[in-house]
C-alpha atoms as a PDB file:
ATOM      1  CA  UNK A   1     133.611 194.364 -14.271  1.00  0.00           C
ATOM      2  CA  UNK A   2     132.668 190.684 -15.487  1.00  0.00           C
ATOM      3  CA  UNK A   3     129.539 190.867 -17.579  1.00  0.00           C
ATOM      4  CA  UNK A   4     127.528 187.961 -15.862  1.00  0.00           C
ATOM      5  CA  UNK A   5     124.995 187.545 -18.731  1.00  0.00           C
ATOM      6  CA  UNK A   6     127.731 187.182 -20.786  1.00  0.00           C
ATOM      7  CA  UNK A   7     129.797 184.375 -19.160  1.00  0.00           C
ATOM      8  CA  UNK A   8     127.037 181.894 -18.930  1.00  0.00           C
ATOM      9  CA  UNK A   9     125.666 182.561 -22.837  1.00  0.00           C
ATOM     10  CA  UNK A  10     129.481 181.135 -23.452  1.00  0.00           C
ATOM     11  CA  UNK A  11     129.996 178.572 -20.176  1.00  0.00           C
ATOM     12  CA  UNK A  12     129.965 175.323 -22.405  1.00  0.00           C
ATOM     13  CA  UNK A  13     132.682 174.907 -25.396  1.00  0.00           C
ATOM     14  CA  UNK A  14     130.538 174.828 -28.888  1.00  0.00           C
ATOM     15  CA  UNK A  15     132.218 171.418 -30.167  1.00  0.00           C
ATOM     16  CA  UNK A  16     130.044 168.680 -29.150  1.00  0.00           C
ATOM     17  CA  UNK A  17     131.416 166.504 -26.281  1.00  0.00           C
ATOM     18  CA  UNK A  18     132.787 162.658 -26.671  1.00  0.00           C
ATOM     19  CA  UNK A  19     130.889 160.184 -27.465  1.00  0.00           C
ATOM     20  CA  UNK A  20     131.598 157.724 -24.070  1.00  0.00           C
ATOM     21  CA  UNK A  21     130.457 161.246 -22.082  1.00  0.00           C
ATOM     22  CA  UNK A  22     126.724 160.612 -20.725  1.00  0.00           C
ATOM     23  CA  UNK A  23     123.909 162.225 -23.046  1.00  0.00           C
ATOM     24  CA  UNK A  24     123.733 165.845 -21.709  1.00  0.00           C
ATOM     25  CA  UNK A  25     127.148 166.402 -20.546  1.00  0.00           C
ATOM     26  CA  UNK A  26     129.097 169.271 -22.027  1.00  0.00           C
ATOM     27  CA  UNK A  27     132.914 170.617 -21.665  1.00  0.00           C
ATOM     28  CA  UNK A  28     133.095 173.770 -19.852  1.00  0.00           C
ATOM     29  CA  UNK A  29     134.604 176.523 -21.785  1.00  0.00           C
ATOM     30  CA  UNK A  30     137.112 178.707 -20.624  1.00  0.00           C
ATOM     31  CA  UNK A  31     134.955 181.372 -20.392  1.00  0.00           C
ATOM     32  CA  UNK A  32     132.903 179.277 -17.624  1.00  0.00           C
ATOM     33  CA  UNK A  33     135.081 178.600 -15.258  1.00  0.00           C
ATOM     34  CA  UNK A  34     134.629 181.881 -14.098  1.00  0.00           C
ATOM     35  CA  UNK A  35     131.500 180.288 -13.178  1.00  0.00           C
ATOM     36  CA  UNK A  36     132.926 177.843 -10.441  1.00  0.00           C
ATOM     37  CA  UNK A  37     133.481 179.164  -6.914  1.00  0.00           C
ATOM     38  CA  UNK A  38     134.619 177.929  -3.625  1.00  0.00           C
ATOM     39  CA  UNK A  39     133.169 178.850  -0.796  1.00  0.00           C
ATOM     40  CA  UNK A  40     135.508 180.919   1.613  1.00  0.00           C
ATOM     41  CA  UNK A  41     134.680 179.351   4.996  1.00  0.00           C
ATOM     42  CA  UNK A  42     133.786 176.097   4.203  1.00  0.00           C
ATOM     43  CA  UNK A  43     136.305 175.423   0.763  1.00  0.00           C
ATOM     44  CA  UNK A  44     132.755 173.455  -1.316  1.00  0.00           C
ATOM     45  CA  UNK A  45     132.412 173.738  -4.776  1.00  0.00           C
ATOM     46  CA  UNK A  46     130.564 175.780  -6.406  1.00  0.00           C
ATOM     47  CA  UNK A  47     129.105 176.333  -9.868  1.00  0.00           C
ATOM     48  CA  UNK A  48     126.884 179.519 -10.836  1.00  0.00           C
ATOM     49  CA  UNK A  49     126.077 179.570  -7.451  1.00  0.00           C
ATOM     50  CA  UNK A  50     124.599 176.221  -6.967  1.00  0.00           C
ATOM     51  CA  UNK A  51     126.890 173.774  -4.662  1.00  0.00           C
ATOM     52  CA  UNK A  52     128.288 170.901  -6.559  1.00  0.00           C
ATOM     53  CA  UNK A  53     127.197 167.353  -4.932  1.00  0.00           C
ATOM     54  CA  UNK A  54     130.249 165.185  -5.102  1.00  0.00           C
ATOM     55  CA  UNK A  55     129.380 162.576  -2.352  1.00  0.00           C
ATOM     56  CA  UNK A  56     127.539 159.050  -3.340  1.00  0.00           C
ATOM     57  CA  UNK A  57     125.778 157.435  -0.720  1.00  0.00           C
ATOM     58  CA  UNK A  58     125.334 153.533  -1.001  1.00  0.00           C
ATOM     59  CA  UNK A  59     121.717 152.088  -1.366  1.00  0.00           C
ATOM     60  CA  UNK A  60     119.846 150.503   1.347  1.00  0.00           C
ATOM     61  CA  UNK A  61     120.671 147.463   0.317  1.00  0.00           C
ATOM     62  CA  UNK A  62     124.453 148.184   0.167  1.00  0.00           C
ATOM     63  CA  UNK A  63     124.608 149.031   3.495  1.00  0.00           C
ATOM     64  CA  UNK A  64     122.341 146.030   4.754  1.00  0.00           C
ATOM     65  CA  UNK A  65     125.142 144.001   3.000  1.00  0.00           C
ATOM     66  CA  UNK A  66     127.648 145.667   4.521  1.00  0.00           C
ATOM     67  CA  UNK A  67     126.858 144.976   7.898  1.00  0.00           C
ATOM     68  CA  UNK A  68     126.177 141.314   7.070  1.00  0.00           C
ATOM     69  CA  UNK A  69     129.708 141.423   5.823  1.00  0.00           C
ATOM     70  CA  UNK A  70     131.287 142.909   8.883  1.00  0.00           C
ATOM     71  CA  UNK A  71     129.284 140.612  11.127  1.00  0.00           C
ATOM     72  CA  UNK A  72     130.363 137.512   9.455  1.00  0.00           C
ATOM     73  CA  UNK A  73     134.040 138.809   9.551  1.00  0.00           C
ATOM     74  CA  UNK A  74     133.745 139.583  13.152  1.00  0.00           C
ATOM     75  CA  UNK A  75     132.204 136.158  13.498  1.00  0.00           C
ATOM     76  CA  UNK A  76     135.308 134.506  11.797  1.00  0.00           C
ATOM     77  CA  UNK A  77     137.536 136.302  13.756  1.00  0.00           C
ATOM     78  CA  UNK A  78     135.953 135.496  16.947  1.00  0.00           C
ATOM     79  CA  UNK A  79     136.171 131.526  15.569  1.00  0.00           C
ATOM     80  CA  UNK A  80     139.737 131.499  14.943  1.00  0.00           C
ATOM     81  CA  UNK A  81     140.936 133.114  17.284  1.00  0.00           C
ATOM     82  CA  UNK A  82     139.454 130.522  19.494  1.00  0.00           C
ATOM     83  CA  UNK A  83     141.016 128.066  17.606  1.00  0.00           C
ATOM     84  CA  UNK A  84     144.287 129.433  18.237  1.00  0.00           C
ATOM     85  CA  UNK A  85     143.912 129.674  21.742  1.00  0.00           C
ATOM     86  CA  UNK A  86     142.436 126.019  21.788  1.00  0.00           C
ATOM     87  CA  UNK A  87     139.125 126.721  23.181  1.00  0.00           C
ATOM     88  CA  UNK A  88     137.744 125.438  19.950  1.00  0.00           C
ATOM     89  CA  UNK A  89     138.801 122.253  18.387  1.00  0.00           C
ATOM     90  CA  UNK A  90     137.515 120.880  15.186  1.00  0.00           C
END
């Protein structure tokens, strides 16, 4: 029988982690990755029970300028394919 207690006192390796890691980041031990878990049904991540976020969603912004991108494209696409057909002449 796993001795829960026990795993998470050891979950993180004692040597501290590399210096380009971000400030609070620690290296799992062996020991923890008893501690990650996939859900059966579904296949997410998880760790100690908690589901593990691995999505980023763009900003507001991000997506404002995406659309603005797409339009434009569409827009140019529209234009020269006009031009090709010779509905549009310069």
């Amino acid at each position: 029988m796993i001795d829960w207690n026990q795993v998470r006192k050891f979950r993180h390796v004692t040597e501290s982690s590399p210096p380009e890691w971000p400030a609070g980041v620690k290296a799992i031990s062996l020991e923890g990755v008893t501690l990650l878990g996939i859900h059966q049904s579904t296949g997410e991540l998880y760790w100690d029970g908690q589901a593990v976020v691995t999505e980023k969603r763009l900003a507001n912004y991000e997506r404002r300028l995406a659309l603005a991108v797409t339009i434009a494209t569409g827009v140019m696409a529209v234009i020269e394919a006009g031009r090709a057909a010779g509905w549009i002449t310069h």
